[in-house]
Protein backbone atom coordinates (compact mmCIF):
# COMPACT_ATOMS: atom_id res chain seq x y z
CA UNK A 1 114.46 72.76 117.61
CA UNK A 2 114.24 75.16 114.81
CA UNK A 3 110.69 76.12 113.69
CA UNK A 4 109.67 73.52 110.31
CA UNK A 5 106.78 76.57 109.26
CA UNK A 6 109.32 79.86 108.47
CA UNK A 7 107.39 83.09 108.74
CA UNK A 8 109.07 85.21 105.78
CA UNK A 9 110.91 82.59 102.99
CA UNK A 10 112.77 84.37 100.15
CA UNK A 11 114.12 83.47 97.06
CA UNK A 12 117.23 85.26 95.80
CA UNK A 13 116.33 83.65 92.03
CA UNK A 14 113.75 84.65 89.96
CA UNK A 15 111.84 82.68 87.44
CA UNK A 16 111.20 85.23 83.73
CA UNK A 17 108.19 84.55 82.04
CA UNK A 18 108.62 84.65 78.24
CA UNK A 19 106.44 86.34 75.71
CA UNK A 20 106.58 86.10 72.34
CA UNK A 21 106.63 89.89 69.78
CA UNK A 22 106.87 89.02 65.79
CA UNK A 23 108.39 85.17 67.02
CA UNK A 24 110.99 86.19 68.80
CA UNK A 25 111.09 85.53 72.54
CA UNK A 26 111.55 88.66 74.98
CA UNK A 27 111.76 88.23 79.35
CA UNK A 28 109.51 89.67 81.39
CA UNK A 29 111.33 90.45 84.60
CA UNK A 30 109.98 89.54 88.06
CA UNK A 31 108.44 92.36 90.36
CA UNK A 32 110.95 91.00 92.65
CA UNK A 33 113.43 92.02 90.73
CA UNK A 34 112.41 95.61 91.09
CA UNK A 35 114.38 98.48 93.24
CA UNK A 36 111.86 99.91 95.57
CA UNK A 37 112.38 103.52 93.62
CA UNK A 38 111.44 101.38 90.66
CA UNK A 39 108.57 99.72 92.28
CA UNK A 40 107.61 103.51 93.45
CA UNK A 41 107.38 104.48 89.99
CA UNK A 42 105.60 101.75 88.76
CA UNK A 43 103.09 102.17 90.94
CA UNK A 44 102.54 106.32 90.31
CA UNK A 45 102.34 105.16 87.08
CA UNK A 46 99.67 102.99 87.09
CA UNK A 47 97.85 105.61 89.31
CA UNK A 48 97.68 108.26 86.50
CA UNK A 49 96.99 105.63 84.06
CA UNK A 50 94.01 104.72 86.16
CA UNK A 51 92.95 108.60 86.86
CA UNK A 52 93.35 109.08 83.62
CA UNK A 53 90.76 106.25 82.41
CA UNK A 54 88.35 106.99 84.78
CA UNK A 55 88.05 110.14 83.20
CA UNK A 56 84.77 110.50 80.37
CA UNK A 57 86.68 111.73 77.82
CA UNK A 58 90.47 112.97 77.54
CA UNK A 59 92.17 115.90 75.81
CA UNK A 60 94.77 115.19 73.12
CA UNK A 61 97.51 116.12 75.67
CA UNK A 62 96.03 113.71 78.04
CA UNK A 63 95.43 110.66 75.36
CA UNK A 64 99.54 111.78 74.91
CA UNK A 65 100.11 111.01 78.61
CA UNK A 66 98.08 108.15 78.88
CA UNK A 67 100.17 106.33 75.80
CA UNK A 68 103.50 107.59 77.43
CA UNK A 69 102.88 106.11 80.72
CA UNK A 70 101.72 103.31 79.24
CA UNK A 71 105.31 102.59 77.41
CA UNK A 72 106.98 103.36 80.50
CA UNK A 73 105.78 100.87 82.65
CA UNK A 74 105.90 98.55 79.43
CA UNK A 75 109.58 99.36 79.40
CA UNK A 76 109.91 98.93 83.06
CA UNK A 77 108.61 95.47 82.40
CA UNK A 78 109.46 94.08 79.39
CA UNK A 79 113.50 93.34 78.84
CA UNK A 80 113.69 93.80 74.39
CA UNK A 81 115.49 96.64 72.72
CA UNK A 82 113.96 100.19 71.83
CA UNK A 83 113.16 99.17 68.13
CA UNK A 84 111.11 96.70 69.70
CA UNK A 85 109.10 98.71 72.07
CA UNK A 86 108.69 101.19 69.65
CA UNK A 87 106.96 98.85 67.44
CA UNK A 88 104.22 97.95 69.94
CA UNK A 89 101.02 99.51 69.69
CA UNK A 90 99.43 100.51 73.27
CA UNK A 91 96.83 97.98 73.11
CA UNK A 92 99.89 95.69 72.62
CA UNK A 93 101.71 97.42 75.91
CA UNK A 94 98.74 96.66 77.99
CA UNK A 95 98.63 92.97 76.87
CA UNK A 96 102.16 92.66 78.09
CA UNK A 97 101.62 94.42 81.00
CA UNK A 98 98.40 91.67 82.09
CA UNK A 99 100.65 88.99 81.41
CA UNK A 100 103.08 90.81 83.80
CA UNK A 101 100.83 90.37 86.66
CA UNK A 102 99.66 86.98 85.85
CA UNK A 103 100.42 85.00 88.81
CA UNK A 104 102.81 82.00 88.00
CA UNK A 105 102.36 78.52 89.12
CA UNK A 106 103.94 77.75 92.66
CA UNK A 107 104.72 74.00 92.93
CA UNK A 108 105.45 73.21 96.41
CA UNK A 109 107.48 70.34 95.71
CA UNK A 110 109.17 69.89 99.29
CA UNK A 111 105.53 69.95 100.97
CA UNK A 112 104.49 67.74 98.02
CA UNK A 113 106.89 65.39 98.67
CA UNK A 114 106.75 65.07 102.56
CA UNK A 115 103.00 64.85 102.73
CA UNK A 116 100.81 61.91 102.28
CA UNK A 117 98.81 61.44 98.96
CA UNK A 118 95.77 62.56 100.06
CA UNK A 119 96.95 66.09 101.62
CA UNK A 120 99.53 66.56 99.42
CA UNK A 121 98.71 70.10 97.34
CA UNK A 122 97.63 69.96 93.86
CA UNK A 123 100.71 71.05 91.36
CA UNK A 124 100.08 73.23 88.48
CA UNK A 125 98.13 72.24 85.51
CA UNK A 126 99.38 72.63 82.12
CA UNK A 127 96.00 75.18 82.00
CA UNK A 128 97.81 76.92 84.47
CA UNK A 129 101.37 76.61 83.23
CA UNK A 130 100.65 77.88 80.05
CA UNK A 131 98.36 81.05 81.61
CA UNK A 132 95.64 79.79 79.64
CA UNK A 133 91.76 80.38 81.57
């Protein structure tokens, strides 16, 4: 009899999120969808960036890095052409980047479905759906 509660489930698709930059829609890929030299990266980056802020103030060449880092993992995340992340300001970056890690609504519909009314799991709300708190 083959265990009904797996201990590691994967999914092979991943869901974008979209974001909108002067009305045109641009992907934001998945972590998932990240190499783990990529995910490496990523990561270092947002080390810096964070060694970097805790910092009281910051020299020009270090305001420099800060911005550049910030583009990079913007880049890493955000799928739109160069003339597009060049127009984005790194205030802008760091919005994307928060609506990177947003978590996005799980719907279990197969437990949903097999479990009485009263257990079954609440499904996302469009609060939820739409990211807004």
């Amino acid at each position: 009899m083959a265990d009904s509660h797996p201990v590691l489930d994967l999914n092979t698709i991943f869901t974008r999120t979209i974001v909108r930059i002067d009305g045109e829609p641009y992907e934001l890929r998945s972590s998932g969808e990240f190499s783990i030299a990529e995910e490496l990266r990523f990561d270092r980056y947002a080390d810096r960036i964070n060694a970097l802020l805790a910092e009281a103030s910051l020299t020009p060449e270090e305001e420099a890095e800060l911005s550049q880092l910030t583009d990079a993992r913007c880049r890493m995340a955000l799928v739109a052409p160069d003339e597009v992340h060049q127009r984005l300001t790194d205030r802008q970056r760091s919005q994307v980047l928060a609506t990177f890690f947003q978590p996005q609504p799980i719907v279990p519909v197969a437990v949903a479905a097999a479990a009485p009314a009263s257990d079954a799991p609440e499904t996302a709300t469009s609060e939820h759906a739409t990211g807004a708190n």
